[in-house]
N, C-alpha and C. Protein backbone atom coordinates (compact mmCIF):
# COMPACT_ATOMS: atom_id res chain seq x y z
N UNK A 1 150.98 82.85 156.04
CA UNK A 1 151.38 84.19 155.70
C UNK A 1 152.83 84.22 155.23
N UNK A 2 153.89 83.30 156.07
CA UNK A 2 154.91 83.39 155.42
C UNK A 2 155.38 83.02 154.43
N UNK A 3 154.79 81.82 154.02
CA UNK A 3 154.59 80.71 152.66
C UNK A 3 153.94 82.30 151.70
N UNK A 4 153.18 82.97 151.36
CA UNK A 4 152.78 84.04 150.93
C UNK A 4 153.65 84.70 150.50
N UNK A 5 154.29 85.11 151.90
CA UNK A 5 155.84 86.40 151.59
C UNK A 5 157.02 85.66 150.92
N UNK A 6 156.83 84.93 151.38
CA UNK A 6 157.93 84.01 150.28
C UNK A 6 157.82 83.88 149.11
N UNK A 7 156.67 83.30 148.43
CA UNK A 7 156.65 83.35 147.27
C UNK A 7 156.81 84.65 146.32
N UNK A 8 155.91 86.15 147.15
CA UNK A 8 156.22 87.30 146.55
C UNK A 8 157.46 87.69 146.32
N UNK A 9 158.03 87.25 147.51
CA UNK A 9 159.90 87.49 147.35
C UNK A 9 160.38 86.69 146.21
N UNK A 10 160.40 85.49 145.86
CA UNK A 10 161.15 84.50 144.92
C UNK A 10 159.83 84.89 143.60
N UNK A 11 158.88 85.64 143.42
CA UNK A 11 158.55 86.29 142.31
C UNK A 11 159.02 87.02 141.96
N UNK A 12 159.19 88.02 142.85
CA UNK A 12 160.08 89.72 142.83
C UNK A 12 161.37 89.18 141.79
N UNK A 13 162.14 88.81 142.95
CA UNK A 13 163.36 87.92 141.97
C UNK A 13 163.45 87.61 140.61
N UNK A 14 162.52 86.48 140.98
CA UNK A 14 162.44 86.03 139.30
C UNK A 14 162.27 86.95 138.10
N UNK A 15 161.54 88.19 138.37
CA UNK A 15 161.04 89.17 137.62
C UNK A 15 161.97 89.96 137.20
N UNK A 16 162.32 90.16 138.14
CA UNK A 16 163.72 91.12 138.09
C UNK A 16 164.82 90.73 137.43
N UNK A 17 164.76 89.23 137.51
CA UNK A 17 165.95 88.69 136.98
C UNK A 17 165.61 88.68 135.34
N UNK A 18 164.71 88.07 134.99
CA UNK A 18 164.08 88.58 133.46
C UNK A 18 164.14 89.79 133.23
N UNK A 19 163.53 90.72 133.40
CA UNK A 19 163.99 91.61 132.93
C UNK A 19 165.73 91.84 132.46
N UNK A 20 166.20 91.80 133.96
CA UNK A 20 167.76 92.11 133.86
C UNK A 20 168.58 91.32 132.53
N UNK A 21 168.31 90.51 132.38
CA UNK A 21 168.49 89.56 131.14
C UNK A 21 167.82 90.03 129.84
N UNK A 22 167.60 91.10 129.72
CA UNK A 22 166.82 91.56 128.79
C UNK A 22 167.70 92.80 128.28
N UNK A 23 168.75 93.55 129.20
CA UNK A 23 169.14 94.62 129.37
C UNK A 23 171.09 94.32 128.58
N UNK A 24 171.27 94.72 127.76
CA UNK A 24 172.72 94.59 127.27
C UNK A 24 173.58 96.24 126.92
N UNK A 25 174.83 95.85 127.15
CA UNK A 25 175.82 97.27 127.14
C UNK A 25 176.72 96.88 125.51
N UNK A 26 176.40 97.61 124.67
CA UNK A 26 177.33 97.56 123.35
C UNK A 26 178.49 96.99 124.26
N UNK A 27 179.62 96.57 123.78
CA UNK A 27 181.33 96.07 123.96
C UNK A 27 182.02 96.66 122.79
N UNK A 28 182.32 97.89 123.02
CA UNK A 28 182.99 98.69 121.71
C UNK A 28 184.30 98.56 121.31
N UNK A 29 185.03 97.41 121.92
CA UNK A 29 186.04 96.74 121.45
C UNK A 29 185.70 95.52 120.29
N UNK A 30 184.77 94.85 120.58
CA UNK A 30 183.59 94.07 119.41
C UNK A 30 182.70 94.34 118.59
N UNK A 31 182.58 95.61 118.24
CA UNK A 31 181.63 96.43 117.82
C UNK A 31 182.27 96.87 116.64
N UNK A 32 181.29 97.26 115.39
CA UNK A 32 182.02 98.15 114.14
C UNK A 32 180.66 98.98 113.90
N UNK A 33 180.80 100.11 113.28
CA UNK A 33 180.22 100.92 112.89
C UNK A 33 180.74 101.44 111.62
N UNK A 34 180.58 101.26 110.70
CA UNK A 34 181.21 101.07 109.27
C UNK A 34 180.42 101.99 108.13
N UNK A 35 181.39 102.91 107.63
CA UNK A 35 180.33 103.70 106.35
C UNK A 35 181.24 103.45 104.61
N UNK A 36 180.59 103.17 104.20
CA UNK A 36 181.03 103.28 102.89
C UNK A 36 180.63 104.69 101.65
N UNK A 37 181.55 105.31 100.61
CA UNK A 37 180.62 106.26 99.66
C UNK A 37 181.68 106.90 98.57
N UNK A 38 180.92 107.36 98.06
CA UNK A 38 182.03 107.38 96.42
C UNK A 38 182.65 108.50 96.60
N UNK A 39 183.59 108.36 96.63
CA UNK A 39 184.66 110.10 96.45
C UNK A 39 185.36 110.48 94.86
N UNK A 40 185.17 111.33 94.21
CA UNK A 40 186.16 111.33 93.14
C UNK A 40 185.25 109.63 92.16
N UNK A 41 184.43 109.29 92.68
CA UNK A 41 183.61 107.96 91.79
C UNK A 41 184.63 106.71 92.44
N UNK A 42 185.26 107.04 93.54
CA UNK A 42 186.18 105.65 94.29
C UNK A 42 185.25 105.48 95.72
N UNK A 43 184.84 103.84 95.62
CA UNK A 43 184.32 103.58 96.82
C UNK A 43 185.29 103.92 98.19
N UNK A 44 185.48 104.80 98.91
CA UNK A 44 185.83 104.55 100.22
C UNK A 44 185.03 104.58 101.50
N UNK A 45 185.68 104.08 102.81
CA UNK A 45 185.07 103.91 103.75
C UNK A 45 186.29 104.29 105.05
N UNK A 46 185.29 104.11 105.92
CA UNK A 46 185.84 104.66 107.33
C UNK A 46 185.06 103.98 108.46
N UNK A 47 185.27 104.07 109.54
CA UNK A 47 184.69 103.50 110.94
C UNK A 47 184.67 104.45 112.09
N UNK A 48 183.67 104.36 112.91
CA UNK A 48 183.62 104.93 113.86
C UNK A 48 183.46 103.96 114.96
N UNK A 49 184.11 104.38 116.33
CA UNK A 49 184.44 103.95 117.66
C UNK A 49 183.81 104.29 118.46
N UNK A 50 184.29 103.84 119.65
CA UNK A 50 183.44 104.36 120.96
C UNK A 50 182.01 104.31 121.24
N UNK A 51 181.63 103.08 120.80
CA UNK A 51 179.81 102.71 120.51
C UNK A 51 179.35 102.44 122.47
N UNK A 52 178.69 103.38 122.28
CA UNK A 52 177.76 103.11 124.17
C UNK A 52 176.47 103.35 123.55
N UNK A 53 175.84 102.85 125.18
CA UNK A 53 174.44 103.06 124.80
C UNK A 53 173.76 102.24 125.37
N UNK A 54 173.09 101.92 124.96
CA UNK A 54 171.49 100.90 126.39
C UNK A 54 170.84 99.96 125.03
N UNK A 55 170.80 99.08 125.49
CA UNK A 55 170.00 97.92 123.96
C UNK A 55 169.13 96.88 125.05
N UNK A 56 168.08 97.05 125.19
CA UNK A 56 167.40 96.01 125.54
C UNK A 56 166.30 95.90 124.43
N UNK A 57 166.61 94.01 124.50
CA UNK A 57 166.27 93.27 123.63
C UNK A 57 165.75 91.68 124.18
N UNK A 58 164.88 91.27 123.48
CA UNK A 58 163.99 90.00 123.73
C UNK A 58 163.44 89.62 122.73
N UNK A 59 164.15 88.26 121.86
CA UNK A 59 163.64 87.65 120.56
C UNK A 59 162.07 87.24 120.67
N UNK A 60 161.76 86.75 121.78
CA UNK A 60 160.29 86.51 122.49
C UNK A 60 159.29 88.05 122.32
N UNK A 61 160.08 88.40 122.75
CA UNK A 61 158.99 90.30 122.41
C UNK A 61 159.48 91.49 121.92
N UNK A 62 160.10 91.12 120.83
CA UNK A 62 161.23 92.08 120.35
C UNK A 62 160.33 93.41 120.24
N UNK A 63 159.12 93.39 119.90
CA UNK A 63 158.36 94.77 119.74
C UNK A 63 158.32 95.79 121.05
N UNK A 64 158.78 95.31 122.14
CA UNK A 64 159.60 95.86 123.47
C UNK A 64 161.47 96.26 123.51
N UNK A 65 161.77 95.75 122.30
CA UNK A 65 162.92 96.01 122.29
C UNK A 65 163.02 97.65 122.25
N UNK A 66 164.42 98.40 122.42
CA UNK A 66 164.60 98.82 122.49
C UNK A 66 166.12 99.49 122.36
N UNK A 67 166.60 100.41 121.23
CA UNK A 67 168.04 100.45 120.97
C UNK A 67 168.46 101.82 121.26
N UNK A 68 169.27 102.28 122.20
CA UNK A 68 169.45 103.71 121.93
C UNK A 68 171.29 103.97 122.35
N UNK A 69 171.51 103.88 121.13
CA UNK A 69 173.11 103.89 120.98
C UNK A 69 173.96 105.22 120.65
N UNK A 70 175.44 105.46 120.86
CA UNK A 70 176.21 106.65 119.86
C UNK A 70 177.15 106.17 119.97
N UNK A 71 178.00 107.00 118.74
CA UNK A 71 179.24 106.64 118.66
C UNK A 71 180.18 107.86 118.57
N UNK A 72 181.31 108.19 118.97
CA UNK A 72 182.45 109.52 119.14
C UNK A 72 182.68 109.87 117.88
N UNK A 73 182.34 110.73 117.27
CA UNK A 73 182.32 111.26 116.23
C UNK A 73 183.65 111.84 115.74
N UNK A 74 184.57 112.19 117.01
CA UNK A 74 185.88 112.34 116.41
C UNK A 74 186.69 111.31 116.54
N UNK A 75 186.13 110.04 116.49
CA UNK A 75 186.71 108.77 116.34
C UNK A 75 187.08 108.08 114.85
N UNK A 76 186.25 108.96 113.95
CA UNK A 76 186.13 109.06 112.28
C UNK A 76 187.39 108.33 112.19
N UNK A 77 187.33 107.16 111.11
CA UNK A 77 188.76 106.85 110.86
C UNK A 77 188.59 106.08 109.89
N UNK A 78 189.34 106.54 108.72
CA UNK A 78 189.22 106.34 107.25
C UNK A 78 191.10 105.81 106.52
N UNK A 79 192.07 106.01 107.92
CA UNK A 79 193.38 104.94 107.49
C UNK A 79 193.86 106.19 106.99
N UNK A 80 193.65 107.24 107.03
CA UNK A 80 194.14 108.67 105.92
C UNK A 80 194.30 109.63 107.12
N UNK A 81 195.19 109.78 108.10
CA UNK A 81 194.83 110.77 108.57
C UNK A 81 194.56 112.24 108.49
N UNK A 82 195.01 112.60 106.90
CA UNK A 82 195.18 114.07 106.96
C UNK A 82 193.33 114.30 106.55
N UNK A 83 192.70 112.87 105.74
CA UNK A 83 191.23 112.68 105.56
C UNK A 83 190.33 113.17 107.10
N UNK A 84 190.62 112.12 107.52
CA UNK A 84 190.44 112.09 109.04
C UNK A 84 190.05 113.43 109.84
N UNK A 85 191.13 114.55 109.40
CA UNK A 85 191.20 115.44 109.74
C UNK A 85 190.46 116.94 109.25
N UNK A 86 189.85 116.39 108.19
CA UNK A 86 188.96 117.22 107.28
C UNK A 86 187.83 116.86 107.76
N UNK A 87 187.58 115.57 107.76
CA UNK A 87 185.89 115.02 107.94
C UNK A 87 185.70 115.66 109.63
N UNK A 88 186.79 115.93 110.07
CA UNK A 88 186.37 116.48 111.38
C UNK A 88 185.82 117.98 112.09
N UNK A 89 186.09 118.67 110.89
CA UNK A 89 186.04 120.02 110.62
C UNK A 89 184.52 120.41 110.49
N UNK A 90 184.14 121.83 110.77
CA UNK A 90 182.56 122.37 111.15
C UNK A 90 181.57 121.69 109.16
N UNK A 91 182.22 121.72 108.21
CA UNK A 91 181.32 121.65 107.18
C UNK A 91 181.16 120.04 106.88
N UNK A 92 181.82 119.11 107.91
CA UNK A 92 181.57 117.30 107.74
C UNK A 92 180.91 117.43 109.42
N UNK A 93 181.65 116.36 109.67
CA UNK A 93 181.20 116.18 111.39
C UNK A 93 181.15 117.31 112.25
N UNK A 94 181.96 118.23 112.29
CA UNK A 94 182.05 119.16 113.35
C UNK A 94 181.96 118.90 114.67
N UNK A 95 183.07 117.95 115.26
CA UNK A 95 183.02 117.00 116.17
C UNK A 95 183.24 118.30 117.51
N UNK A 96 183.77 119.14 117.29
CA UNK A 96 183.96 120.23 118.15
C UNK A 96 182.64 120.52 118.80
N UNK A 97 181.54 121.02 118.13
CA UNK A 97 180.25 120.85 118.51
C UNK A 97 179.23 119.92 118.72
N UNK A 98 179.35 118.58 117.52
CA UNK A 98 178.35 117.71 117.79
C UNK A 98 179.55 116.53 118.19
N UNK A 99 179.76 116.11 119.39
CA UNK A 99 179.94 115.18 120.14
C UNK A 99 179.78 113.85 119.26
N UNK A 100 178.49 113.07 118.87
CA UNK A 100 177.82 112.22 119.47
C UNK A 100 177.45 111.68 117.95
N UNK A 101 177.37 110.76 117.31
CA UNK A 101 176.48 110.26 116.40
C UNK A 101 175.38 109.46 116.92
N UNK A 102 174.08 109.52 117.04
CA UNK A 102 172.95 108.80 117.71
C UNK A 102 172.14 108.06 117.46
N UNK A 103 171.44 107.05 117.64
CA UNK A 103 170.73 106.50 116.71
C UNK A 103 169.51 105.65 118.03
N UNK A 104 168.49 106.06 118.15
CA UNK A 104 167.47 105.42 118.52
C UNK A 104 166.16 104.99 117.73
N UNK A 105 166.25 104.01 118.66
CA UNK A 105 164.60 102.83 117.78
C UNK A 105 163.84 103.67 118.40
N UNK A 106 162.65 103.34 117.37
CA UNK A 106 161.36 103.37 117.76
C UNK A 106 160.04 102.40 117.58
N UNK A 107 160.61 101.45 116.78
CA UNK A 107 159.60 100.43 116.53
C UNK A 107 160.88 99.04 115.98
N UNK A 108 160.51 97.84 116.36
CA UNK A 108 160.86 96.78 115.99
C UNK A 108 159.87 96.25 115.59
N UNK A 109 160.04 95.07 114.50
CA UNK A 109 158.83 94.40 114.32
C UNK A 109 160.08 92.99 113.45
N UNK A 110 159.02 91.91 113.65
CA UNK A 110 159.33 90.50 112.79
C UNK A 110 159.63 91.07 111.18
N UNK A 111 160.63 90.87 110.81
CA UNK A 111 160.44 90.84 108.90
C UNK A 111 160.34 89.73 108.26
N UNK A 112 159.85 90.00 107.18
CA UNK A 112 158.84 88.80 106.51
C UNK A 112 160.71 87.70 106.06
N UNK A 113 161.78 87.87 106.46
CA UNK A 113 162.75 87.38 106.06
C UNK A 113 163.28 86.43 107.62
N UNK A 114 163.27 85.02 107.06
CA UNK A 114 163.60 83.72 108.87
C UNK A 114 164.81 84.90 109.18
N UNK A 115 164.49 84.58 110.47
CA UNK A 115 165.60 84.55 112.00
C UNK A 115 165.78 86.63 111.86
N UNK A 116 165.07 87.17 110.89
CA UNK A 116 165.81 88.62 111.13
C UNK A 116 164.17 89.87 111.40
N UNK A 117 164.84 90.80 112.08
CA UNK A 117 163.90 92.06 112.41
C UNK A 117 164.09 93.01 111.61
N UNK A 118 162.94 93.94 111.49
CA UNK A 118 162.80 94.96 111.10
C UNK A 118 163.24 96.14 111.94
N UNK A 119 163.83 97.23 112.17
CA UNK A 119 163.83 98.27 112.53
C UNK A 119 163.63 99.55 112.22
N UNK A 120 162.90 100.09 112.93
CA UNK A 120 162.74 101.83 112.47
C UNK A 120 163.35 102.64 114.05
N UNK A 121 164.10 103.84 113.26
CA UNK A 121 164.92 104.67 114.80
C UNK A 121 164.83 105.80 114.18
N UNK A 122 165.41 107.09 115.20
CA UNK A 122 165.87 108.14 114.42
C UNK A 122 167.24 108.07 114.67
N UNK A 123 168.25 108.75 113.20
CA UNK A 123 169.68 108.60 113.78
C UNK A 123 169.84 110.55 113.72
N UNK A 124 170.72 110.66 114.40
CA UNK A 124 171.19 112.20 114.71
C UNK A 124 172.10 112.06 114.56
N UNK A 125 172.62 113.26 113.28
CA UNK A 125 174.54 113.57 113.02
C UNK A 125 174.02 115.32 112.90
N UNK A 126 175.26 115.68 113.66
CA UNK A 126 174.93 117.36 113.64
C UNK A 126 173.69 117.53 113.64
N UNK A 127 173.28 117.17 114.89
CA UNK A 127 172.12 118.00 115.97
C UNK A 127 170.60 118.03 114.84
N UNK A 128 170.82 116.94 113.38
CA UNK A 128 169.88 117.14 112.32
C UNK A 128 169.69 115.52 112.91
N UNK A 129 167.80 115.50 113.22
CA UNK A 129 167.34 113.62 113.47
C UNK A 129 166.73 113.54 112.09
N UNK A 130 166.53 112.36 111.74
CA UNK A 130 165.75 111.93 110.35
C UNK A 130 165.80 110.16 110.89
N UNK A 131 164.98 110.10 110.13
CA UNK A 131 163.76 108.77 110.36
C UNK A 131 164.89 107.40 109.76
N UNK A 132 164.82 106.20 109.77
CA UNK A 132 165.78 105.30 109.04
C UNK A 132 165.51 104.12 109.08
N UNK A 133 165.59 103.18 108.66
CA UNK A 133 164.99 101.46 108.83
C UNK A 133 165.46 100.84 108.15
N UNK A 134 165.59 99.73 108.57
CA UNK A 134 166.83 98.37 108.07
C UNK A 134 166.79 97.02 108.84
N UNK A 135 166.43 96.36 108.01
CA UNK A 135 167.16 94.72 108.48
C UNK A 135 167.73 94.43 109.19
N UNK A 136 167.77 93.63 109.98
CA UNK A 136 169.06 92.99 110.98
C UNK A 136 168.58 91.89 111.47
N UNK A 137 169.96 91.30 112.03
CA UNK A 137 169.46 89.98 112.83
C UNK A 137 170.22 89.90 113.89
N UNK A 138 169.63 89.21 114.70
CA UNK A 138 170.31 89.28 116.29
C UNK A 138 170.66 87.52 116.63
N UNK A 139 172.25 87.64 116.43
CA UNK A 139 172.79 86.44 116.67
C UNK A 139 173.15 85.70 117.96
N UNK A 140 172.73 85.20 119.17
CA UNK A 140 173.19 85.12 120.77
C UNK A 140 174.62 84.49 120.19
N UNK A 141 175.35 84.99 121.26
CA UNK A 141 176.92 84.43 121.15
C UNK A 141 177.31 85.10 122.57
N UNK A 142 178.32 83.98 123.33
CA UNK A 142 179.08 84.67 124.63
C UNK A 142 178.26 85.50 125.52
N UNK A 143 177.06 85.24 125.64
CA UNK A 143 175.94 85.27 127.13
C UNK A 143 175.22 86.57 126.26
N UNK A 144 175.80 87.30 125.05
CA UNK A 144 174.86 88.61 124.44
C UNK A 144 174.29 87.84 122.91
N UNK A 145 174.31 89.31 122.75
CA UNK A 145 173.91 88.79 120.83
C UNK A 145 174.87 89.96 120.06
N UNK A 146 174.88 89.52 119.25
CA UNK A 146 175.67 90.52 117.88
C UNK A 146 174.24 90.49 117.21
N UNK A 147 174.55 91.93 116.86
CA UNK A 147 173.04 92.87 115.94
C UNK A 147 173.98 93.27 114.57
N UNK A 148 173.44 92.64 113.37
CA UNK A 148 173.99 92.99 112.12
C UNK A 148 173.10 93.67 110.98
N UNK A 149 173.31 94.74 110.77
CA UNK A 149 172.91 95.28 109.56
C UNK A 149 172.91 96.58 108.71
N UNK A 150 172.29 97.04 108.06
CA UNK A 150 173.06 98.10 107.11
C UNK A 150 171.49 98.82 106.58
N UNK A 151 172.11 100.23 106.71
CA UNK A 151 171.79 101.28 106.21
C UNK A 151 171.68 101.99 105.02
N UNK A 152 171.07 103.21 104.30
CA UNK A 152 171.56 103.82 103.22
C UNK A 152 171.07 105.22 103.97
N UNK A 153 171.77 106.42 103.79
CA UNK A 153 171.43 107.62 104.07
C UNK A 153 171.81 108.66 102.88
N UNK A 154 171.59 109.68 102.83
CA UNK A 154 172.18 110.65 102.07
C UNK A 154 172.92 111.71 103.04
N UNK A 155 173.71 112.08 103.10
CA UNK A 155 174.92 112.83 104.10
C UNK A 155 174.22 114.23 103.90
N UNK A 156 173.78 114.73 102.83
CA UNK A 156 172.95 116.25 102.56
C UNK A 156 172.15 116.86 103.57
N UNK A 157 170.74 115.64 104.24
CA UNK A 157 169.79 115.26 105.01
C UNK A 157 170.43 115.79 105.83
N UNK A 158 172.27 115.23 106.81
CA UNK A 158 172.45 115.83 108.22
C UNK A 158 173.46 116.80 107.83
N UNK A 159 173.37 117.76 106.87
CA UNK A 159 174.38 118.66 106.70
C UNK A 159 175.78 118.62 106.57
N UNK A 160 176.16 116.92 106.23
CA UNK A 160 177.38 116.57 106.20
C UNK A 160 178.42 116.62 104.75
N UNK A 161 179.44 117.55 104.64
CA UNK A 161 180.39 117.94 103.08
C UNK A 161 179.83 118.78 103.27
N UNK A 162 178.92 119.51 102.98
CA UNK A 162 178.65 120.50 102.58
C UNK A 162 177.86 119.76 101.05
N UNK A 163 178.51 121.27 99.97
CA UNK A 163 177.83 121.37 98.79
C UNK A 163 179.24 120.11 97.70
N UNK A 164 179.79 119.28 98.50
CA UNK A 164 181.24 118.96 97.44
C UNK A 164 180.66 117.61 96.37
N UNK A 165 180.67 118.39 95.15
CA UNK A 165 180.43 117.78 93.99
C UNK A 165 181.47 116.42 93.41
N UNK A 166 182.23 115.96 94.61
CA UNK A 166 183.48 114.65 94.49
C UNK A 166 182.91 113.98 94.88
N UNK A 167 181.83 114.32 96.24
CA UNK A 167 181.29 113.22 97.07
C UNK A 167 179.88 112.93 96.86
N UNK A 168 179.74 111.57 96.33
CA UNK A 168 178.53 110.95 96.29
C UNK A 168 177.22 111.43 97.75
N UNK A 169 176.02 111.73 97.25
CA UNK A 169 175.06 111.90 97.91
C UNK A 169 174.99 110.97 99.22
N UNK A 170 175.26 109.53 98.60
CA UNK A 170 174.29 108.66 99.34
C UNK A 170 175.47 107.45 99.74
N UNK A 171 175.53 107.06 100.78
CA UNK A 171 176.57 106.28 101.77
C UNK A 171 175.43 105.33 102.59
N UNK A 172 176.49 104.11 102.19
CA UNK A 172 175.55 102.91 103.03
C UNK A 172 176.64 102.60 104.74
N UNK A 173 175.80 102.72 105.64
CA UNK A 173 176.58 102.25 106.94
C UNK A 173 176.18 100.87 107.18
N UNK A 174 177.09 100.39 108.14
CA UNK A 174 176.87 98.83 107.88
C UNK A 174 177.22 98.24 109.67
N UNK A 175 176.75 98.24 110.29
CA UNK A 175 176.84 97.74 111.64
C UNK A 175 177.11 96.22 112.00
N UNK A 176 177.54 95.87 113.08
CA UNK A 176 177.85 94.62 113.64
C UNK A 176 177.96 94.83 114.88
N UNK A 177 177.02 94.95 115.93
CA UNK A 177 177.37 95.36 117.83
C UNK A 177 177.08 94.11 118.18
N UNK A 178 178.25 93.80 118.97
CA UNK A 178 177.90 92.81 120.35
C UNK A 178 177.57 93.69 121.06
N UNK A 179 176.26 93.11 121.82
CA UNK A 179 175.96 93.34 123.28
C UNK A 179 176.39 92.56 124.29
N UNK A 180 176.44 92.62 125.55
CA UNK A 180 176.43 91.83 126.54
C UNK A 180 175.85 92.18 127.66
């Protein structure tokens, strides 16, 4: 009987411990969240900070993975501060009200491209979700992995500028998160 309880115990364990190894915290000091888009017909870009969130992940069963991240929206930072300070305002981010830029999976799958996944999530900017999917690959490094890849959205979709005829529709974001 005890040979029994023992083993259930050093199963329990083991189980637990897999899983737990499955479970990673963004490191938002290692982390970029990166947007690029035409202003005036000039490529510029900006970054956002403060990436949290829950990422469990398993190259073995990635279709269990799972990503549900944000980033501080009045963290916007484009090297311009008086920019900075516009994009923060109710007709761009409206960081006063929407907190949070969001972005959860809902499906992972293998892509037909070695070593990288497919993803589908919804991302949320100003309290507007819409559907999104992109490439990436998950690199192990320093006991996590770095997740790399890139986006295209149209800013219209989450109510972001407004109606401003300087700024290009459509902005590609471009990610790089360590987990650990």
């Amino acid at each position: 009987m005890k040979k029994i309880g023992s083993l259930l115990l050093a199963l329990l364990i083991c189980t637990v411990f897999a899983v737990a190894q499955t479970n990673y915290t963004p490191v938002a000091e290692r982390s970029k969240v990166h947007f690029v888009i035409r202003n005036f017909g000039i490529r510029t870009g900006g970054d956002f900070s403060g990436l949290k969130g829950s990422i469990k992940f398993d190259p073995e069963k990635y279709s269990s993975s799972v990503f549900d991240v944000t980033v501080d929206a009045a963290t916007v930072d484009t090297d311009n501060s008086s920019r900075d300070g516009h994009l923060k305002r109710d007709d761009y981010f409206d960081v006063a009200t929407y907190k949070t830029l969001q972005f959860k999976s809902t499906k992972i799958v293998l892509s037909t491209v070695a070593d990288r996944y497919y993803m589908y999530g919804n991302l949320t900017i100003k309290g507007v979700t819409k559907p999104v999917e992109f490439g990436f690959s998950a690199t192990a490094k320093d006991g996590g992995y770095v997740f790399e890849g890139e986006f295209n959205i149209n800013r219209r979709d989450f109510g972001v500028g407004g109606s401003s005829i300087s700024l290009s529709d459509n902005l590609t974001v471009s990610l790089s998160v360590f987990a650990k």
